[in-house]
Protein backbone atom coordinates (compact mmCIF):
# COMPACT_ATOMS: atom_id res chain seq x y z
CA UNK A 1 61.31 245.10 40.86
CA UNK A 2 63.18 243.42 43.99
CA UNK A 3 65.64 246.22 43.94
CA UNK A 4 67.17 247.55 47.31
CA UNK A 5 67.62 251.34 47.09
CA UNK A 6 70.23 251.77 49.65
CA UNK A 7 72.76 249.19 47.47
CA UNK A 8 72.91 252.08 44.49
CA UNK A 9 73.83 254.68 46.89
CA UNK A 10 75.96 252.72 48.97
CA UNK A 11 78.15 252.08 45.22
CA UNK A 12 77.80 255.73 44.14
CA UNK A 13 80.14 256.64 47.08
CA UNK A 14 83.55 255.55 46.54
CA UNK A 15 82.85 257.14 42.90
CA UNK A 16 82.78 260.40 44.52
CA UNK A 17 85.19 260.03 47.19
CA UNK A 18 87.77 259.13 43.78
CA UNK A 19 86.50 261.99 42.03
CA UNK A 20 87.43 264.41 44.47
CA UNK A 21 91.27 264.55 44.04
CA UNK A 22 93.16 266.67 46.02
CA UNK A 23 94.66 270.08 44.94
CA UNK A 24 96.57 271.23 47.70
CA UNK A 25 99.08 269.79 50.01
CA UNK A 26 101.54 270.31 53.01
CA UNK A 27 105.09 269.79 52.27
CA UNK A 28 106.50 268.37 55.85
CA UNK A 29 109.88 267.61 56.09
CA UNK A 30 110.75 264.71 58.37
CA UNK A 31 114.61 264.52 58.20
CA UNK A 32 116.98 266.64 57.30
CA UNK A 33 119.18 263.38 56.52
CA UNK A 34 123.50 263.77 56.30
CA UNK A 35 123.48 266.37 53.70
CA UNK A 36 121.66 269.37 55.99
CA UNK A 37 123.43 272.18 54.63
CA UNK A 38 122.49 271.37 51.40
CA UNK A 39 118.87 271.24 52.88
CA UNK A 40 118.77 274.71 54.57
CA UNK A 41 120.07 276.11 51.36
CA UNK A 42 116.85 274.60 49.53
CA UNK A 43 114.65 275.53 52.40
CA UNK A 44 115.43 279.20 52.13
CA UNK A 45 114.96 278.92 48.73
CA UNK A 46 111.96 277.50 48.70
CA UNK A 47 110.37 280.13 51.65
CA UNK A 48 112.66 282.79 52.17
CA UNK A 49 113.34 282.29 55.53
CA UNK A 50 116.32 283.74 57.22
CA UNK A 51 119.70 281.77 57.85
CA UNK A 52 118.45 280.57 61.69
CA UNK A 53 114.94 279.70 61.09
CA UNK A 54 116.22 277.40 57.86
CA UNK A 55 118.18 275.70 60.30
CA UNK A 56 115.73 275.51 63.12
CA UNK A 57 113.30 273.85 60.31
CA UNK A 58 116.05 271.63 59.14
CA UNK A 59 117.21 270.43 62.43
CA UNK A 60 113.44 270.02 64.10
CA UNK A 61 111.61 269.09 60.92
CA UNK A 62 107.99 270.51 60.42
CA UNK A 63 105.49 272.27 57.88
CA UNK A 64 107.71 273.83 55.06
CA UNK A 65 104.99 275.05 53.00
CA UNK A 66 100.89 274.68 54.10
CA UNK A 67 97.84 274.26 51.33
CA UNK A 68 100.71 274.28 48.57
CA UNK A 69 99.20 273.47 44.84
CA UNK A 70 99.53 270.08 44.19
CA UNK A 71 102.32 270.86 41.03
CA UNK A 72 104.62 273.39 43.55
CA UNK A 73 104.16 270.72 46.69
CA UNK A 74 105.47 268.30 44.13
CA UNK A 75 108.38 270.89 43.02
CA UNK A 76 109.07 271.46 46.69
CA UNK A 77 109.68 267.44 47.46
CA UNK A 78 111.44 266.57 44.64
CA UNK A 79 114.21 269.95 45.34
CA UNK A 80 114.22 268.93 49.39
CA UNK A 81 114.63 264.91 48.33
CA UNK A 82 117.38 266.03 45.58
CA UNK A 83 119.27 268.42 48.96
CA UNK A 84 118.69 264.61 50.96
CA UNK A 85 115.73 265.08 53.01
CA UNK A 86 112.87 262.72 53.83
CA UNK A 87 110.05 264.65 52.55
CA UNK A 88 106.10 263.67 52.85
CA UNK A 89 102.92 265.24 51.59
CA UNK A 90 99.67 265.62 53.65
């Protein structure tokens, strides 16, 4: 029928690779921006974490929360970004 085989799986790929949509994230903070008191208050909401290791996460940036579900990663940035922080997800 003059049809290549490899073109139809060659398009089937970037239909699964959209599919597959992620369902966990890691919150990382990157900056603790002007406002870091506000931002180790949220941080030891968020995790519990004593007064000194809030502050130590704050002032160093890092993980915040690991393999979060996608709604409470989303939670998490939007409180940290409300306290000022620069927040990512990976």
């Amino acid at each position: 029928f003059g049809v290549d085989p490899s073109a139809v799986a060659v398009a089937a790929a970037p239909v699964q690779a959209a599919a597959e949509e992620k369902t966990s994230a890691t919150v990382v903070l990157k900056d603790a921006g002007s406002a870091k008191i506000q931002v180790i208050k949220a941080i030891r909401d968020i995790t519990g974490l004593g007064l000194m290791e809030a502050k130590k996460l704050a002032d160093e940036g890092g993980n915040v929360k690991e393999n979060a579900p996608m709604d409470e990663a989303n939670d998490i940035k939007a409180k940290l970004e409300e306290a000022g922080a620069t927040v990512e997800l990976a």
